[in-house]
PDB file of N, CA and C in Angstrom:
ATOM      1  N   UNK A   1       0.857  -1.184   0.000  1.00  0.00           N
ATOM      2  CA  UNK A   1       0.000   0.000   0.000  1.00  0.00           C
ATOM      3  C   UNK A   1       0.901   1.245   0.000  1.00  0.00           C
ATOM      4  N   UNK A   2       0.809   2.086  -1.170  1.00  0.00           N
ATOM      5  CA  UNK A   2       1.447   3.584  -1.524  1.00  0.00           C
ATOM      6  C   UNK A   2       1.399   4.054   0.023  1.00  0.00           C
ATOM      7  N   UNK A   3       2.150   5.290  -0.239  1.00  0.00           N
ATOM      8  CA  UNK A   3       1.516   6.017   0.879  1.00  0.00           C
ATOM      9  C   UNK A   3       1.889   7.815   0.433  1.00  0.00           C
ATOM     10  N   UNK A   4       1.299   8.517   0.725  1.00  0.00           N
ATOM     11  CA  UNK A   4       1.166  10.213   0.221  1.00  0.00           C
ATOM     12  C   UNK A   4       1.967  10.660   0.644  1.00  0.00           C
ATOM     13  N   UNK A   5       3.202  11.809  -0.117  1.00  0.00           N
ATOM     14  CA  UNK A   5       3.931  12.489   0.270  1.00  0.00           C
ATOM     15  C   UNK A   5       3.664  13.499   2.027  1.00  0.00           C
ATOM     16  N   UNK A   6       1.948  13.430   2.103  1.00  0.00           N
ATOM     17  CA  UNK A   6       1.714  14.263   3.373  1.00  0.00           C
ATOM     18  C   UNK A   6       1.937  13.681   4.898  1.00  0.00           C
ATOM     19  N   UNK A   7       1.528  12.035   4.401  1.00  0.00           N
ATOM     20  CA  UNK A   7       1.846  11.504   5.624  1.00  0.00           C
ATOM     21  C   UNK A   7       3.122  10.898   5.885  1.00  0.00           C
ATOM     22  N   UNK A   8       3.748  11.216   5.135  1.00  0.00           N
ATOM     23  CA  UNK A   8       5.346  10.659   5.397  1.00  0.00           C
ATOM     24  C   UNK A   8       6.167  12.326   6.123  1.00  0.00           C
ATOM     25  N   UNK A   9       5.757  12.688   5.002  1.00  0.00           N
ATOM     26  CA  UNK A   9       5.882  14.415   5.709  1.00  0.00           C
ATOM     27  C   UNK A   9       5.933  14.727   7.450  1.00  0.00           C
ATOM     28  N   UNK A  10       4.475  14.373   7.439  1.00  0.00           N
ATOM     29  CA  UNK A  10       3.966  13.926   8.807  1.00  0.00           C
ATOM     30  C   UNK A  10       4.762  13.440  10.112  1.00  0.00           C
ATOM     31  N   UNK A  11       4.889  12.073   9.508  1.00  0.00           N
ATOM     32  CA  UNK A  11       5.597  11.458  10.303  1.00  0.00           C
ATOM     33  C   UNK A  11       6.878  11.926  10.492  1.00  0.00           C
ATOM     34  N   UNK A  12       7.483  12.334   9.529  1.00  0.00           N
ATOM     35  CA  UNK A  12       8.459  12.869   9.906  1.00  0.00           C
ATOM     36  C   UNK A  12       8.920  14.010  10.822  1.00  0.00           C
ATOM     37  N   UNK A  13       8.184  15.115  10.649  1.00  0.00           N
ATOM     38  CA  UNK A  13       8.007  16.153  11.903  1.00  0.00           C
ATOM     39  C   UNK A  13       7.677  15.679  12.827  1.00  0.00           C
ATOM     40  N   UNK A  14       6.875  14.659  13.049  1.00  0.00           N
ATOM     41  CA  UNK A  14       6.405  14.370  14.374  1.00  0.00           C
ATOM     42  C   UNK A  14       7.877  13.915  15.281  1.00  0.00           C
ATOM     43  N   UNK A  15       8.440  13.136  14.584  1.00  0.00           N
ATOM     44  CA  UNK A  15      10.052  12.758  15.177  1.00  0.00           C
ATOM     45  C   UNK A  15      11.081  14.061  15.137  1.00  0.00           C
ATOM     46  N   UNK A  16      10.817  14.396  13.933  1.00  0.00           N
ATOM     47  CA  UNK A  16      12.162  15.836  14.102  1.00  0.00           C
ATOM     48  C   UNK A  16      11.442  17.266  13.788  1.00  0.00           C
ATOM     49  N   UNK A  17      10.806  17.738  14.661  1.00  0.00           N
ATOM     50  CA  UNK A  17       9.426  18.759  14.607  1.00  0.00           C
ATOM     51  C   UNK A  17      10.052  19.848  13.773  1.00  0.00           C
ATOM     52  N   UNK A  18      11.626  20.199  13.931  1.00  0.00           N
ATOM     53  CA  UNK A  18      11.967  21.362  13.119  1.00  0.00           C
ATOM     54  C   UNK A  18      12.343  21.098  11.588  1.00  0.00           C
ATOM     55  N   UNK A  19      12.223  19.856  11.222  1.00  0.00           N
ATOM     56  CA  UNK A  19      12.448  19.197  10.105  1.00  0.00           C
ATOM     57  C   UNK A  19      12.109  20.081   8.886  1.00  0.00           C
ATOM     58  N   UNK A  20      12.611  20.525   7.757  1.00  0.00           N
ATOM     59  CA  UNK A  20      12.446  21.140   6.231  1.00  0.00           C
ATOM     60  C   UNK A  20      12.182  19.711   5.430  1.00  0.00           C
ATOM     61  N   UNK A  21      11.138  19.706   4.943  1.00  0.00           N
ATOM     62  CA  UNK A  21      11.355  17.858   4.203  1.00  0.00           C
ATOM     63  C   UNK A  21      10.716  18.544   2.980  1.00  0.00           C
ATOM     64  N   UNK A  22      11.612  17.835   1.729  1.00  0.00           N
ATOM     65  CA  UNK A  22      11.147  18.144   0.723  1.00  0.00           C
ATOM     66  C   UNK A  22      11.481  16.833   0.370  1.00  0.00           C
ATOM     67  N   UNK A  23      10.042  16.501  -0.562  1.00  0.00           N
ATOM     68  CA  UNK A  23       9.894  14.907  -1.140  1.00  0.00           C
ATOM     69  C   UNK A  23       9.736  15.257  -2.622  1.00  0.00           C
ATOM     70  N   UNK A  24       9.996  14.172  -3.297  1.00  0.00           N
ATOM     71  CA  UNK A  24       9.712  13.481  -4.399  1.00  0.00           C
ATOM     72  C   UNK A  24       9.647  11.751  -5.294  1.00  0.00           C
ATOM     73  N   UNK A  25       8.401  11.934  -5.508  1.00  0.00           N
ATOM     74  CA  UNK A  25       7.720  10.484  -5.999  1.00  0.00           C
ATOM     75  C   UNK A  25       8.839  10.488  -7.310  1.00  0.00           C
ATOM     76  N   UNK A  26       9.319   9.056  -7.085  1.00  0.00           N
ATOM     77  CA  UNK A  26      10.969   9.233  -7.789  1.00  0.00           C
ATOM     78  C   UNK A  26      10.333   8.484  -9.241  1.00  0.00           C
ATOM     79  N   UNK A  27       9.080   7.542  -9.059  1.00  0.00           N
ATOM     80  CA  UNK A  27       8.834   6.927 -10.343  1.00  0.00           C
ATOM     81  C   UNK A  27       6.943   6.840 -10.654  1.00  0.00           C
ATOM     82  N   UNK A  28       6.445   8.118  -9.726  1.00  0.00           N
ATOM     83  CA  UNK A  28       5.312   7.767 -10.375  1.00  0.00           C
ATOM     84  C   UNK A  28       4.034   6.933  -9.258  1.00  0.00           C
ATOM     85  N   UNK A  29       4.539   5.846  -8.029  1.00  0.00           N
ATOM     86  CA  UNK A  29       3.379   5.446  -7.946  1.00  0.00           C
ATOM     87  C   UNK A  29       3.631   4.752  -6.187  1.00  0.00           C
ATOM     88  N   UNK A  30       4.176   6.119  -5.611  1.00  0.00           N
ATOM     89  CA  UNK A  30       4.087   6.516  -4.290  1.00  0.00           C
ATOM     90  C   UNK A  30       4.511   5.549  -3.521  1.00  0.00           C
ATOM     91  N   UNK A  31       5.378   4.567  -4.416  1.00  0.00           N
ATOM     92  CA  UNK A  31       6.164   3.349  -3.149  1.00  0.00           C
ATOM     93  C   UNK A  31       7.922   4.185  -2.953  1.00  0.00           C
ATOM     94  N   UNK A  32       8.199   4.707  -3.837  1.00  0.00           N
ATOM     95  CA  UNK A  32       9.205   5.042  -4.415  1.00  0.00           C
ATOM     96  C   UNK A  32       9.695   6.564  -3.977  1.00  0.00           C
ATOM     97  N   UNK A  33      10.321   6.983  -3.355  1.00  0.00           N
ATOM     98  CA  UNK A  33      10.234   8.497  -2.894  1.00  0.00           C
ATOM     99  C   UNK A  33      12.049   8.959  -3.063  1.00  0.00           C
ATOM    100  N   UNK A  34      12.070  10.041  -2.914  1.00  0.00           N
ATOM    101  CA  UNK A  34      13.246  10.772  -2.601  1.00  0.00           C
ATOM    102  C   UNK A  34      12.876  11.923  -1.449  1.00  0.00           C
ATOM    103  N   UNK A  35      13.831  11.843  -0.458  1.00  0.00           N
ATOM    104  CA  UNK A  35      13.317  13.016   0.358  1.00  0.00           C
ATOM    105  C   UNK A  35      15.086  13.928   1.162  1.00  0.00           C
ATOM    106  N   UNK A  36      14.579  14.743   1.105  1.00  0.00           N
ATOM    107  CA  UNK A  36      16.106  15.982   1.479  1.00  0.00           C
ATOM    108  C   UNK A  36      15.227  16.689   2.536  1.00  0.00           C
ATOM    109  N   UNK A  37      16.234  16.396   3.814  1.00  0.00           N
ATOM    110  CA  UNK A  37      15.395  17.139   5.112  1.00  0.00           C
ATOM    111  C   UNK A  37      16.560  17.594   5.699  1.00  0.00           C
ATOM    112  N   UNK A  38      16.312  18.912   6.040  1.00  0.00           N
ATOM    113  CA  UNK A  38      17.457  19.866   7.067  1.00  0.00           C
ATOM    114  C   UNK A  38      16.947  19.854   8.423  1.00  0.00           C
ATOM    115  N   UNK A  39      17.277  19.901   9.190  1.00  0.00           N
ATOM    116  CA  UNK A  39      16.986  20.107  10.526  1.00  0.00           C
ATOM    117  C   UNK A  39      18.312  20.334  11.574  1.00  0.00           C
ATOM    118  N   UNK A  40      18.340  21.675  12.374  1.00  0.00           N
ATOM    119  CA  UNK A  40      18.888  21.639  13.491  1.00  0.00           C
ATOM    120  C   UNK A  40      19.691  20.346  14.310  1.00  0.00           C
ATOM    121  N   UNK A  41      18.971  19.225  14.702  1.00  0.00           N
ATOM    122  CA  UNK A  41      18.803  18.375  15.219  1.00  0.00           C
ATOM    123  C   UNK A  41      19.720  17.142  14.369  1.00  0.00           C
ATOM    124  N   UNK A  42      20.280  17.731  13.241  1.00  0.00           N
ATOM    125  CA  UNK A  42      21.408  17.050  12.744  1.00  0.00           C
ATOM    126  C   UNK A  42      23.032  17.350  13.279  1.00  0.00           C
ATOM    127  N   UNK A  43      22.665  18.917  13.412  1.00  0.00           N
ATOM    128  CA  UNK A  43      24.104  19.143  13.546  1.00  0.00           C
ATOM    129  C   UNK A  43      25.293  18.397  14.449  1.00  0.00           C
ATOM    130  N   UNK A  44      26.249  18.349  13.974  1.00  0.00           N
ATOM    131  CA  UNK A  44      27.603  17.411  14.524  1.00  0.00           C
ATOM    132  C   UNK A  44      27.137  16.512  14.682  1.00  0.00           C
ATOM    133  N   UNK A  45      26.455  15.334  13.685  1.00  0.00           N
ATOM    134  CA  UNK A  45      25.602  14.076  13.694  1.00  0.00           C
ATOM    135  C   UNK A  45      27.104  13.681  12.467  1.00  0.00           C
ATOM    136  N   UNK A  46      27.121  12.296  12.334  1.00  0.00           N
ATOM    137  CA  UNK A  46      27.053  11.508  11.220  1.00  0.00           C
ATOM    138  C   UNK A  46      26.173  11.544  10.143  1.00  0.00           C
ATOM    139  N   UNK A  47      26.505  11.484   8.540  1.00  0.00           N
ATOM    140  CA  UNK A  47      25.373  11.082   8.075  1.00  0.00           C
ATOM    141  C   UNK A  47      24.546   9.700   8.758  1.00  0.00           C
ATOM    142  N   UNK A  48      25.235   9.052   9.109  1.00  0.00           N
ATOM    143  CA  UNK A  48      24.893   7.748   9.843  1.00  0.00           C
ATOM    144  C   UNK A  48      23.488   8.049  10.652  1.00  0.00           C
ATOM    145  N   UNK A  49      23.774   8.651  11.734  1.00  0.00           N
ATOM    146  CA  UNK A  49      23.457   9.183  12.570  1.00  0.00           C
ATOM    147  C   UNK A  49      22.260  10.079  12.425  1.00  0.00           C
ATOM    148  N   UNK A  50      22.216  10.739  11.382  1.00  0.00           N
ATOM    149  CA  UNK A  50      21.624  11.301  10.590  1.00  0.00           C
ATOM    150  C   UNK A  50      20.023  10.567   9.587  1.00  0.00           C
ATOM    151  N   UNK A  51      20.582   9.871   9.349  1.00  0.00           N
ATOM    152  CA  UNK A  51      19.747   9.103   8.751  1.00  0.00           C
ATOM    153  C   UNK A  51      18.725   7.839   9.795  1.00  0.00           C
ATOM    154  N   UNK A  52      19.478   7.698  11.116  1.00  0.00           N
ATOM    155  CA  UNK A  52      18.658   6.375  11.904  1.00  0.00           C
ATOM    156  C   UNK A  52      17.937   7.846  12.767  1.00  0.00           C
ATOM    157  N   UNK A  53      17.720   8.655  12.763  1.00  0.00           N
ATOM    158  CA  UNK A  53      17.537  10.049  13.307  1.00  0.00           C
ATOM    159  C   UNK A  53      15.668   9.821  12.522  1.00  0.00           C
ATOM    160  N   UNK A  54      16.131   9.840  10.933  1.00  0.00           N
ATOM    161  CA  UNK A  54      15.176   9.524   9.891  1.00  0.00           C
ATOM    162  C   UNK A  54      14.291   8.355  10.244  1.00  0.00           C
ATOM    163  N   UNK A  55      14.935   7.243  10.028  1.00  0.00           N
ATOM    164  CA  UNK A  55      14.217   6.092   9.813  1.00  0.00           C
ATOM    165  C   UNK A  55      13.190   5.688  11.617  1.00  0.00           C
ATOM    166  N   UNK A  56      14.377   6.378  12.468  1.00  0.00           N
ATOM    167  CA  UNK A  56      13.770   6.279  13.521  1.00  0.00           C
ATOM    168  C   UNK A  56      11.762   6.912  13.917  1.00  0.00           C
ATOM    169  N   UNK A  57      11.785   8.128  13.466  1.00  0.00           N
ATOM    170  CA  UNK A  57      10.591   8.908  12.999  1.00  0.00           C
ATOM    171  C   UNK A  57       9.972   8.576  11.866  1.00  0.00           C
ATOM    172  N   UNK A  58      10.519   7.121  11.197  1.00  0.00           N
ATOM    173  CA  UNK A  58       9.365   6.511  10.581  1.00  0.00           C
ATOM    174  C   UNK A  58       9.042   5.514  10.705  1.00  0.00           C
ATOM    175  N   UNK A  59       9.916   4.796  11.534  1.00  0.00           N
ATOM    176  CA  UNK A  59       9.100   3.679  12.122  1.00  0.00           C
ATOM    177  C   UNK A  59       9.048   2.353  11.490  1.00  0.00           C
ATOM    178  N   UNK A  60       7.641   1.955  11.742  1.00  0.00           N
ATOM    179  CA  UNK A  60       7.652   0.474  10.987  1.00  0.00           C
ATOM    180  C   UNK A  60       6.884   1.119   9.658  1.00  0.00           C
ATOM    181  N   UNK A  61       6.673   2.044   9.044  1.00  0.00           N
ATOM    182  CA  UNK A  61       6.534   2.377   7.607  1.00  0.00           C
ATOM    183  C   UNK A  61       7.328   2.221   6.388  1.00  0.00           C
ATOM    184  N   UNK A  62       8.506   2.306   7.428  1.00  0.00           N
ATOM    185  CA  UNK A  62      10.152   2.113   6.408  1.00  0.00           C
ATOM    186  C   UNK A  62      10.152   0.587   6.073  1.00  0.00           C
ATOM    187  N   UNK A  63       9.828   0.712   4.725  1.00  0.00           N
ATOM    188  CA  UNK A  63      10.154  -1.212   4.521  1.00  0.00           C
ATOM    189  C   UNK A  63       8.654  -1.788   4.299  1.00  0.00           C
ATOM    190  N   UNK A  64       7.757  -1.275   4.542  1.00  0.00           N
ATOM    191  CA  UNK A  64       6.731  -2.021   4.685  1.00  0.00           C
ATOM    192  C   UNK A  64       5.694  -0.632   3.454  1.00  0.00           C
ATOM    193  N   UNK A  65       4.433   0.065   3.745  1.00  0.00           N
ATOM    194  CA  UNK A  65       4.339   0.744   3.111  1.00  0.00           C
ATOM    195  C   UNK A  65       5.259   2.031   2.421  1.00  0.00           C
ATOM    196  N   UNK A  66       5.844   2.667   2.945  1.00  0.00           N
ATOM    197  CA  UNK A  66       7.277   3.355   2.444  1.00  0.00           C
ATOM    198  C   UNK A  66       7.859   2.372   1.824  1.00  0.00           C
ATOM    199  N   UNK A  67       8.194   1.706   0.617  1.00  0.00           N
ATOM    200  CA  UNK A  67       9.265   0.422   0.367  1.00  0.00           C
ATOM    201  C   UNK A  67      10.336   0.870  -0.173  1.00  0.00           C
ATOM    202  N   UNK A  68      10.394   2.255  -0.210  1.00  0.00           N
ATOM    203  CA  UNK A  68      12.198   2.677  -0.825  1.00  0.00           C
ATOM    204  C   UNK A  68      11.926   4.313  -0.664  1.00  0.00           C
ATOM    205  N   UNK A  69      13.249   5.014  -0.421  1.00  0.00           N
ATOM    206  CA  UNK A  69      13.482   5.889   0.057  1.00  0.00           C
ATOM    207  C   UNK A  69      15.247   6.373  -0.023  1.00  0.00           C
ATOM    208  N   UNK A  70      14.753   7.061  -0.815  1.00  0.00           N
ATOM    209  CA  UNK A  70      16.381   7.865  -1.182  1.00  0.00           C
ATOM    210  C   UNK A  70      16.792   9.070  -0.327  1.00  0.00           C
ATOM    211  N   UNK A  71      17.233   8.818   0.533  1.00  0.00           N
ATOM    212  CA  UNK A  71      17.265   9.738   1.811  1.00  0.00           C
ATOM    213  C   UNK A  71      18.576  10.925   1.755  1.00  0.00           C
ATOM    214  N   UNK A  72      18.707  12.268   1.935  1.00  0.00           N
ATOM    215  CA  UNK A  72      19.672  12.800   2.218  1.00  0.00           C
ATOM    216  C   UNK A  72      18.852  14.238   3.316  1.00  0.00           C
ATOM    217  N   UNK A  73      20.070  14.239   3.889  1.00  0.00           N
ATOM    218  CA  UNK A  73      20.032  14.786   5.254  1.00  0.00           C
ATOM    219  C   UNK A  73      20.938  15.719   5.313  1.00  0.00           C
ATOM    220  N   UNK A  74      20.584  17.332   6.102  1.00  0.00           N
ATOM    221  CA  UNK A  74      22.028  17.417   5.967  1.00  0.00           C
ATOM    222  C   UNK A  74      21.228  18.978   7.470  1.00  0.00           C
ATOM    223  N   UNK A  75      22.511  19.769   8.400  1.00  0.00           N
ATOM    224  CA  UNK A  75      22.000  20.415   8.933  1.00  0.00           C
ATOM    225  C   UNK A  75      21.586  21.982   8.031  1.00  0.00           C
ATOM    226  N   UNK A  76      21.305  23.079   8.653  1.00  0.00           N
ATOM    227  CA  UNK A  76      21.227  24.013   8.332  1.00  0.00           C
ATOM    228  C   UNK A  76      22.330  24.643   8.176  1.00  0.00           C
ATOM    229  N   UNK A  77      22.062  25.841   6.914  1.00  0.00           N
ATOM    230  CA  UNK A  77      23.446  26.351   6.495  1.00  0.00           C
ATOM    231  C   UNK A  77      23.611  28.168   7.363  1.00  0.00           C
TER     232      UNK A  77
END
């Protein structure tokens, strides 16, 4: 089951509330995403670190409805 750029959005602020998330449906049919999120709450992180920051605020969506996700992260400039 797809799921909408709003509720991934969603979820995501809900974990990193100051989060900038900008998405994109990478092929068309909402399993498939790209997403670039800034947040405070990165800084002096790992990308590593950075990213389980991510997946953490999405939960069991990652893998299951979310099924791919091209993730980049980075703090504020």
């Amino acid at each position: 089951m797809p799921m909408e750029a709003e509720d991934i959005e969603k979820l995501i602020k809900t974990g990193i509330p100051d989060a900038v998330v900008e998405l994109a449906d990478l092929v068309g049919d909402k399993d498939h995403w790209s997403a670039r999120i800034t947040s405070a709450e990165f800084v002096g992180k790992s990308k590593v670190q950075q990213h389980q920051i991510v997946y953490k605020a999405l939960g069991a969506y990652l893998g299951g409805p979310l099924h791919a996700l091209q993730l980049t992260t980075q703090a504020p400039k």
